[in-house]
PDB file of N, CA and C in Angstrom:
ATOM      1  N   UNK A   1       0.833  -1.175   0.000  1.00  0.00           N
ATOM      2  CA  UNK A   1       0.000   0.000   0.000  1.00  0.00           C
ATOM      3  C   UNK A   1       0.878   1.238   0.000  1.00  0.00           C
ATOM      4  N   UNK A   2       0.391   2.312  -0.347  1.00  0.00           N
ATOM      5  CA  UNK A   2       1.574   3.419  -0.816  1.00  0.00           C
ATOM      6  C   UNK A   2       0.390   4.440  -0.587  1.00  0.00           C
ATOM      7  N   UNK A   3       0.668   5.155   0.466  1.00  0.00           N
ATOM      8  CA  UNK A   3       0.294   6.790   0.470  1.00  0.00           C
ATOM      9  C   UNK A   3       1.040   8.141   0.271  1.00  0.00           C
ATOM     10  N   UNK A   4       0.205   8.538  -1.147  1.00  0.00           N
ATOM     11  CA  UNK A   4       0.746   9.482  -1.213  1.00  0.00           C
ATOM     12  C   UNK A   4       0.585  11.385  -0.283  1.00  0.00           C
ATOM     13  N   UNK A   5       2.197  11.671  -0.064  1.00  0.00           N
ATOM     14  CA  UNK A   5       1.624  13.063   0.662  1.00  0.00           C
ATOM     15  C   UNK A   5       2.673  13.891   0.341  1.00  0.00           C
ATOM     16  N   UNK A   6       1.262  14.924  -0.190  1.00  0.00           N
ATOM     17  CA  UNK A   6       1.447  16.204  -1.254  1.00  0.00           C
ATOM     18  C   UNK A   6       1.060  17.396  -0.328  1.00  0.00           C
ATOM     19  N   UNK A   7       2.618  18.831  -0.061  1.00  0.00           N
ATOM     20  CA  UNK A   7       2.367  19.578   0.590  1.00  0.00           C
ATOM     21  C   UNK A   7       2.679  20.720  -0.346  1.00  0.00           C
ATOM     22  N   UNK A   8       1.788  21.873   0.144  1.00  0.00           N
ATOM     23  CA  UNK A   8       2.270  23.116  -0.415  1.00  0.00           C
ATOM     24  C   UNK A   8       2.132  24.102   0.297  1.00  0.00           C
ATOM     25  N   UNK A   9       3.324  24.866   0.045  1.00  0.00           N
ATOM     26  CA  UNK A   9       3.713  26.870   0.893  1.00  0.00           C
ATOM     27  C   UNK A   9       3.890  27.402  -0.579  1.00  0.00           C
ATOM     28  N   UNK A  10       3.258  28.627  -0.733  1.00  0.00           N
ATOM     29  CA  UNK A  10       4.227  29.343  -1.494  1.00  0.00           C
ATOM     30  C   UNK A  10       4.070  28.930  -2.904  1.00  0.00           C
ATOM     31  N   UNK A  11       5.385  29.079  -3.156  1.00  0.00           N
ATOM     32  CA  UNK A  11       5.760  28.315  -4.503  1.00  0.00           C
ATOM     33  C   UNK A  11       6.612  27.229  -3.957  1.00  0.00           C
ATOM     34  N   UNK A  12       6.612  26.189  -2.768  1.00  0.00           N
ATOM     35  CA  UNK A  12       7.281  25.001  -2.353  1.00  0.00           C
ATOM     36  C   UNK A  12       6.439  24.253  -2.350  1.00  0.00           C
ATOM     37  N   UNK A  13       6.539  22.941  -3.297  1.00  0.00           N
ATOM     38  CA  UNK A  13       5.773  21.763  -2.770  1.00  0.00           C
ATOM     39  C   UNK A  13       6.559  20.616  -3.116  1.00  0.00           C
ATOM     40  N   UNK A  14       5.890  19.807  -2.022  1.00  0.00           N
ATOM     41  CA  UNK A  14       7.111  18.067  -1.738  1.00  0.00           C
ATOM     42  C   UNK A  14       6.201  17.313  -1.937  1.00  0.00           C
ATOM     43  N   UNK A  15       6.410  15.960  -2.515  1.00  0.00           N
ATOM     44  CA  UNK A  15       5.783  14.882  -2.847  1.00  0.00           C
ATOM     45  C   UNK A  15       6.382  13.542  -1.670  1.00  0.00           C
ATOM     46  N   UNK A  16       5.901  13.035  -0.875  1.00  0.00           N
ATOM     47  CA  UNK A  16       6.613  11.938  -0.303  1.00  0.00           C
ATOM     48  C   UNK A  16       5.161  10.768  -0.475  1.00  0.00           C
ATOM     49  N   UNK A  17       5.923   9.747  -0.377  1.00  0.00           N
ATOM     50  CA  UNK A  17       5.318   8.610   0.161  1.00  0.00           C
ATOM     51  C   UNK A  17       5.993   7.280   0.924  1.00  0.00           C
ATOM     52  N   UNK A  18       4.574   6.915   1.796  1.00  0.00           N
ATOM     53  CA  UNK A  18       5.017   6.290   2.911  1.00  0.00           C
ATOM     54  C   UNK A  18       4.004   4.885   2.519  1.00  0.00           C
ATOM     55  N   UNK A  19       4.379   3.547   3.056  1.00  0.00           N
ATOM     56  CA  UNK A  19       3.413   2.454   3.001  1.00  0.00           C
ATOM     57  C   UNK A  19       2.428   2.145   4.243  1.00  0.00           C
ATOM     58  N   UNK A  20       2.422   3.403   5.255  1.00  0.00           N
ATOM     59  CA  UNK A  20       1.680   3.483   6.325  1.00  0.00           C
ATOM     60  C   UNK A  20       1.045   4.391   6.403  1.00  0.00           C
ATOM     61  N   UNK A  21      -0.322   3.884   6.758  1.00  0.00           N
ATOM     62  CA  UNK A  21      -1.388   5.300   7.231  1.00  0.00           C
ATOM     63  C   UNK A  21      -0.609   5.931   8.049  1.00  0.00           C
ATOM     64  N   UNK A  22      -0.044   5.351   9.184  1.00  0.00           N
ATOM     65  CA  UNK A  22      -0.149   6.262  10.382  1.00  0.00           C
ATOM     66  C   UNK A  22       1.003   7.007   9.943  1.00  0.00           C
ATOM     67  N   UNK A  23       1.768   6.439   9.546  1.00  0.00           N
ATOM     68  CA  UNK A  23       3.241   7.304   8.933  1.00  0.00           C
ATOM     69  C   UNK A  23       3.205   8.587   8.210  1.00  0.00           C
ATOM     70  N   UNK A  24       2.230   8.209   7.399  1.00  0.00           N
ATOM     71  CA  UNK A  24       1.508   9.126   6.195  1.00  0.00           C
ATOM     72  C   UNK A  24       0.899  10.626   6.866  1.00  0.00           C
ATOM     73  N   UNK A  25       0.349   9.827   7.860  1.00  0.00           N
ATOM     74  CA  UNK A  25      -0.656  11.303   8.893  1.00  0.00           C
ATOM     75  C   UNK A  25       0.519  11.571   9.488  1.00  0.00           C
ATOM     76  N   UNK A  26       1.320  11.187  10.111  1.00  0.00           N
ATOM     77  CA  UNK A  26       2.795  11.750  10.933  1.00  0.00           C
ATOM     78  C   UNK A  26       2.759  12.691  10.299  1.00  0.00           C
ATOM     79  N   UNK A  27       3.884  12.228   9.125  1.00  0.00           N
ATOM     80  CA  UNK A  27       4.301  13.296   8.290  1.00  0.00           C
ATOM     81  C   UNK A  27       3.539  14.740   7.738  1.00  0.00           C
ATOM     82  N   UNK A  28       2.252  14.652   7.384  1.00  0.00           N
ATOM     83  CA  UNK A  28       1.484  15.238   6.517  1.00  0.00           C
ATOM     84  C   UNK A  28       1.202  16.091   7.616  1.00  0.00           C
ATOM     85  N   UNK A  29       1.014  15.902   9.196  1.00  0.00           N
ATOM     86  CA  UNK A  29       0.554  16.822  10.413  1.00  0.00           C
ATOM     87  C   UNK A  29       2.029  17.702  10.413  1.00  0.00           C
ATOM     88  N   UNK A  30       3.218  16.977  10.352  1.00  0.00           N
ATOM     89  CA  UNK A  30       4.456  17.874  10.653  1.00  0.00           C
ATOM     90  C   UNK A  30       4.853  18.994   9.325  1.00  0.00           C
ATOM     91  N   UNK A  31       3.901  18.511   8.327  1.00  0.00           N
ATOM     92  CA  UNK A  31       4.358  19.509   7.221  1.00  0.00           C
ATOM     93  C   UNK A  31       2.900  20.642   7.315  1.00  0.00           C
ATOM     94  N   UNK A  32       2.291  20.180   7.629  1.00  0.00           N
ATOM     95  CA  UNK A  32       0.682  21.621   8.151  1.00  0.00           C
ATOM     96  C   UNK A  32       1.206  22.139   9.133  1.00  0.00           C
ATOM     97  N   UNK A  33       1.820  21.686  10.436  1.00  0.00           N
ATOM     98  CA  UNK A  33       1.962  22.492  11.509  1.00  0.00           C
ATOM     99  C   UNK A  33       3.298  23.978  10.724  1.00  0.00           C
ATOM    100  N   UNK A  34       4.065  23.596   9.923  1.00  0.00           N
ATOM    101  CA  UNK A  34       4.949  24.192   9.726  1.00  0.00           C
ATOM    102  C   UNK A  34       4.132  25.105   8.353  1.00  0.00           C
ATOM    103  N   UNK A  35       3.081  25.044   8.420  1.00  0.00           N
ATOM    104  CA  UNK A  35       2.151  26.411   7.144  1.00  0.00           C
ATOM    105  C   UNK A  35       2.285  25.865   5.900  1.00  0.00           C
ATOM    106  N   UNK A  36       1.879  24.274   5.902  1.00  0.00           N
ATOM    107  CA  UNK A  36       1.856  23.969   4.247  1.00  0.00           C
ATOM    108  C   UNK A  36       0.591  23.334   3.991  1.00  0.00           C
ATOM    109  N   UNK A  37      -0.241  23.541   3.182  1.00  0.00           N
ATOM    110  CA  UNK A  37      -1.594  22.908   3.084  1.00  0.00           C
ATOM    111  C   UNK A  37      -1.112  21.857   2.696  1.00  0.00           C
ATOM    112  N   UNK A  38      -1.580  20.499   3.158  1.00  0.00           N
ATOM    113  CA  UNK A  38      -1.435  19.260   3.089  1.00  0.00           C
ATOM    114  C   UNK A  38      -2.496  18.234   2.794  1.00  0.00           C
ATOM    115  N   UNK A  39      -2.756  16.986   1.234  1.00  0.00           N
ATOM    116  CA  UNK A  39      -3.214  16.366   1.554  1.00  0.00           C
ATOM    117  C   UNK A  39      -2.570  15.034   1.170  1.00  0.00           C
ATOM    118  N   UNK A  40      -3.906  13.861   1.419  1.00  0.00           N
ATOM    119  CA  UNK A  40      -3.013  12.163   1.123  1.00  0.00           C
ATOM    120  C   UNK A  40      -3.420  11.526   0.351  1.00  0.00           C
ATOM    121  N   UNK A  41      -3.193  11.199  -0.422  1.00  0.00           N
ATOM    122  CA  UNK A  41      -4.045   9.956  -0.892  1.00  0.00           C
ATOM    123  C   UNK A  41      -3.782   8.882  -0.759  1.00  0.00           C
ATOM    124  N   UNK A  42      -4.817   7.991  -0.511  1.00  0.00           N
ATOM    125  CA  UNK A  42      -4.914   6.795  -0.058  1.00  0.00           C
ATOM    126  C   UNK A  42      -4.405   5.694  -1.409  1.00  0.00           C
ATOM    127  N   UNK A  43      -4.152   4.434  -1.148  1.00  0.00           N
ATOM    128  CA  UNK A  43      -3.757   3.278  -2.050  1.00  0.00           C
ATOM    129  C   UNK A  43      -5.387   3.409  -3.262  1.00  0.00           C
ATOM    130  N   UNK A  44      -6.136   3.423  -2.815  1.00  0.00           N
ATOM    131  CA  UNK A  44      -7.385   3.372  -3.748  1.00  0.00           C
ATOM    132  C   UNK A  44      -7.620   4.979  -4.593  1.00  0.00           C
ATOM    133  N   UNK A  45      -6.809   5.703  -3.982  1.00  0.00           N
ATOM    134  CA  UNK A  45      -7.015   7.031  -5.120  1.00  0.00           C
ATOM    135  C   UNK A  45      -8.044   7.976  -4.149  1.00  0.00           C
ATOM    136  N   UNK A  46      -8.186   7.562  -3.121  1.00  0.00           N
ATOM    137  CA  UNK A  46      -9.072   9.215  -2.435  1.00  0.00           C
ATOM    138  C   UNK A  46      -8.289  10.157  -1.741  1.00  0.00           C
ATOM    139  N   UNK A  47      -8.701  11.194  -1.857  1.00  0.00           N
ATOM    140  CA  UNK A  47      -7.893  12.438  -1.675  1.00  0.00           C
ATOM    141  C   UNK A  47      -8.317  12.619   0.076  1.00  0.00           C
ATOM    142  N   UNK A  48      -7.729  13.282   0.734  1.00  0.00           N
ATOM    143  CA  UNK A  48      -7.841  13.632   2.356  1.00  0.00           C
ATOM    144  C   UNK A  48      -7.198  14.851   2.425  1.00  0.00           C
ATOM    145  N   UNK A  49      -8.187  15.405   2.642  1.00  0.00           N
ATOM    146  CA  UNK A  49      -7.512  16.720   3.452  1.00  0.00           C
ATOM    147  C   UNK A  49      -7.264  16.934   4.845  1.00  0.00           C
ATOM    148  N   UNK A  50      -6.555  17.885   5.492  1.00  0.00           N
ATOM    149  CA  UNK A  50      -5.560  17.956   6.634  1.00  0.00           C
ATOM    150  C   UNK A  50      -6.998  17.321   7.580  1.00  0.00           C
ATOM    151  N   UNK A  51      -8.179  18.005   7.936  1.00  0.00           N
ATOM    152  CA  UNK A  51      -9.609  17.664   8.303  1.00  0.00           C
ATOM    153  C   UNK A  51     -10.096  16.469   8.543  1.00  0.00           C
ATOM    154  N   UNK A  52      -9.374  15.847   7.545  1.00  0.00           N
ATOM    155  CA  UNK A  52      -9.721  13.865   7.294  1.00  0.00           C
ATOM    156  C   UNK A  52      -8.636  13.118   7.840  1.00  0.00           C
ATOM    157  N   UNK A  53      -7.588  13.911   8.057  1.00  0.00           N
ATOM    158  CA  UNK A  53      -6.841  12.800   8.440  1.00  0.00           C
ATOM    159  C   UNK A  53      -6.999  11.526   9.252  1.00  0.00           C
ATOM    160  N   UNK A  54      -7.678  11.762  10.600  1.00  0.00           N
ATOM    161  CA  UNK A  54      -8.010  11.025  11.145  1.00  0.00           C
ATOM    162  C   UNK A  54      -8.875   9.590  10.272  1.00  0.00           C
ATOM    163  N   UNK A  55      -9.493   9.834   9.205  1.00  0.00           N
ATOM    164  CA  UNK A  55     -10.383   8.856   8.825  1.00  0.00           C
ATOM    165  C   UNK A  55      -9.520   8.148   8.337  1.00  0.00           C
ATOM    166  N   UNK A  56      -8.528   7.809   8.117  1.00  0.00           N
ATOM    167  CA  UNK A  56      -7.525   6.969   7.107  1.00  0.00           C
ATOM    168  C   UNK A  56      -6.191   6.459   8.558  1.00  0.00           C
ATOM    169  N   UNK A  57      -7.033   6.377   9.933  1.00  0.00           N
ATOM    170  CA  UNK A  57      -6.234   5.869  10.931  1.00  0.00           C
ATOM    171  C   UNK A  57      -7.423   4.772  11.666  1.00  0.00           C
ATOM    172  N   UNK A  58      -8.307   4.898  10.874  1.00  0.00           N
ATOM    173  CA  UNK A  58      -9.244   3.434  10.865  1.00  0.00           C
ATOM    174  C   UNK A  58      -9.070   2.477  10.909  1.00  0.00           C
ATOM    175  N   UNK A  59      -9.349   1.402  11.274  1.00  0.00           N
ATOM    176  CA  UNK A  59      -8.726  -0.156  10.705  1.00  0.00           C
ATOM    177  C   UNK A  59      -9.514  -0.236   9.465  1.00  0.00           C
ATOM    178  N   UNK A  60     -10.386   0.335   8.619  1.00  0.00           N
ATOM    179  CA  UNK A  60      -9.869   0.092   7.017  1.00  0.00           C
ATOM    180  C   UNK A  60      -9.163   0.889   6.543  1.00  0.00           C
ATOM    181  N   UNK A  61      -8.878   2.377   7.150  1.00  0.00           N
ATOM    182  CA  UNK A  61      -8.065   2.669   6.257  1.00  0.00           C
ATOM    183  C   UNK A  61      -6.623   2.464   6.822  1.00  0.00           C
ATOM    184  N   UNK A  62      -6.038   1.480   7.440  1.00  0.00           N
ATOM    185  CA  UNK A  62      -4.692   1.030   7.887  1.00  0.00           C
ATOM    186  C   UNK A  62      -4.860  -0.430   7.170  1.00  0.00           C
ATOM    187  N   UNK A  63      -6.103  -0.390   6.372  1.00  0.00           N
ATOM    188  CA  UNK A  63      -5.887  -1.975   5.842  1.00  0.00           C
ATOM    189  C   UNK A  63      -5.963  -3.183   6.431  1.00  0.00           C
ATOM    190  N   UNK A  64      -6.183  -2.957   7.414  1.00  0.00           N
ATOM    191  CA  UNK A  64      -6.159  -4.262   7.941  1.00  0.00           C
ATOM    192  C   UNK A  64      -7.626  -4.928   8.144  1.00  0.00           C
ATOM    193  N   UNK A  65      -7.789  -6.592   8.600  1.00  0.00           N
ATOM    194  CA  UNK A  65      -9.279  -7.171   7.456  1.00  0.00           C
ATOM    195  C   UNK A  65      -9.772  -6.808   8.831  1.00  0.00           C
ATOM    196  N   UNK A  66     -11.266  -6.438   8.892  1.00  0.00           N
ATOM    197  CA  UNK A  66     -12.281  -6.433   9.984  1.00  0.00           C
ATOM    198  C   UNK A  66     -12.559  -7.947  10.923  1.00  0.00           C
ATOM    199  N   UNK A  67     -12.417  -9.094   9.543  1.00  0.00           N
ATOM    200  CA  UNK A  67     -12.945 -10.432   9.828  1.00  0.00           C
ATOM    201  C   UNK A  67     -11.501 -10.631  11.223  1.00  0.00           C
ATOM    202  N   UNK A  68     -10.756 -10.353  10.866  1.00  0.00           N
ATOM    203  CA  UNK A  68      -9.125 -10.940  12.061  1.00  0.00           C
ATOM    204  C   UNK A  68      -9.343 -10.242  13.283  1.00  0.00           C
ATOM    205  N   UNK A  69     -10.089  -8.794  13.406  1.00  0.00           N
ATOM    206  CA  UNK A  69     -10.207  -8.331  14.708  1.00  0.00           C
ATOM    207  C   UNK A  69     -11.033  -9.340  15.247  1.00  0.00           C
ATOM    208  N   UNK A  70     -12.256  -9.975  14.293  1.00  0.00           N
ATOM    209  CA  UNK A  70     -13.597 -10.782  14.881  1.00  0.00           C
ATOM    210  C   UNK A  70     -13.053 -11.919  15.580  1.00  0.00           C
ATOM    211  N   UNK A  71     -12.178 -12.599  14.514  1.00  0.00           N
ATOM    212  CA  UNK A  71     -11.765 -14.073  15.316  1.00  0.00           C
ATOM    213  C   UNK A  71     -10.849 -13.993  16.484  1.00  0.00           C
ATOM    214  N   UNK A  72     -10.489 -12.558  16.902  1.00  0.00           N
ATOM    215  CA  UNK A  72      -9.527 -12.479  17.793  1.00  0.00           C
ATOM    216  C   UNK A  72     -10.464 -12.621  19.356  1.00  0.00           C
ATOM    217  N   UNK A  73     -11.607 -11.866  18.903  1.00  0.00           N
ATOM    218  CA  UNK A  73     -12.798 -11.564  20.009  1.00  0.00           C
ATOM    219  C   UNK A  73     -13.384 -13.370  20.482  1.00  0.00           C
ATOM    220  N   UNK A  74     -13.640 -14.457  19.537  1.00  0.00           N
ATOM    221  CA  UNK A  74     -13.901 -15.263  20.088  1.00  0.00           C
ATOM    222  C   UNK A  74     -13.997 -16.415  21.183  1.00  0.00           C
TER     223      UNK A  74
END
């Protein structure tokens, strides 16, 4: 899985990517706190803005299956 995160100041913008949600929001919070509008996109192509981040620290959007939390509960 590969998230992409796209920041911009100015006339500066950086392209990184990370294979972790949570990595992905790390980064993307440390490049907003420092005045760069920031968003991510996810492995499936949806866009997130700084606002959404949180939704892509989900267990679907960290990928991982719903069914494995279930059998863990049994």
């Amino acid at each position: 899985m590969t998230f992409i995160i796209e920041a911009v100041k100015d006339d500066c913008r950086t392209v990184d990517f990370r294979s972790s949600a949570i990595v992905a929001v790390i980064l993307a919070r440390k490049h907003a706190v420092n005045g760069f509008v920031v968003s991510i996109t996810d492995p499936d192509g949806r866009l997130f803005s700084a606002d959404q981040f949180n939704r892509l620290l989900t267990s679907k959007g960290l990928g991982s299956d719903p069914m494995a939390h279930d059998v863990g509960r049994r």
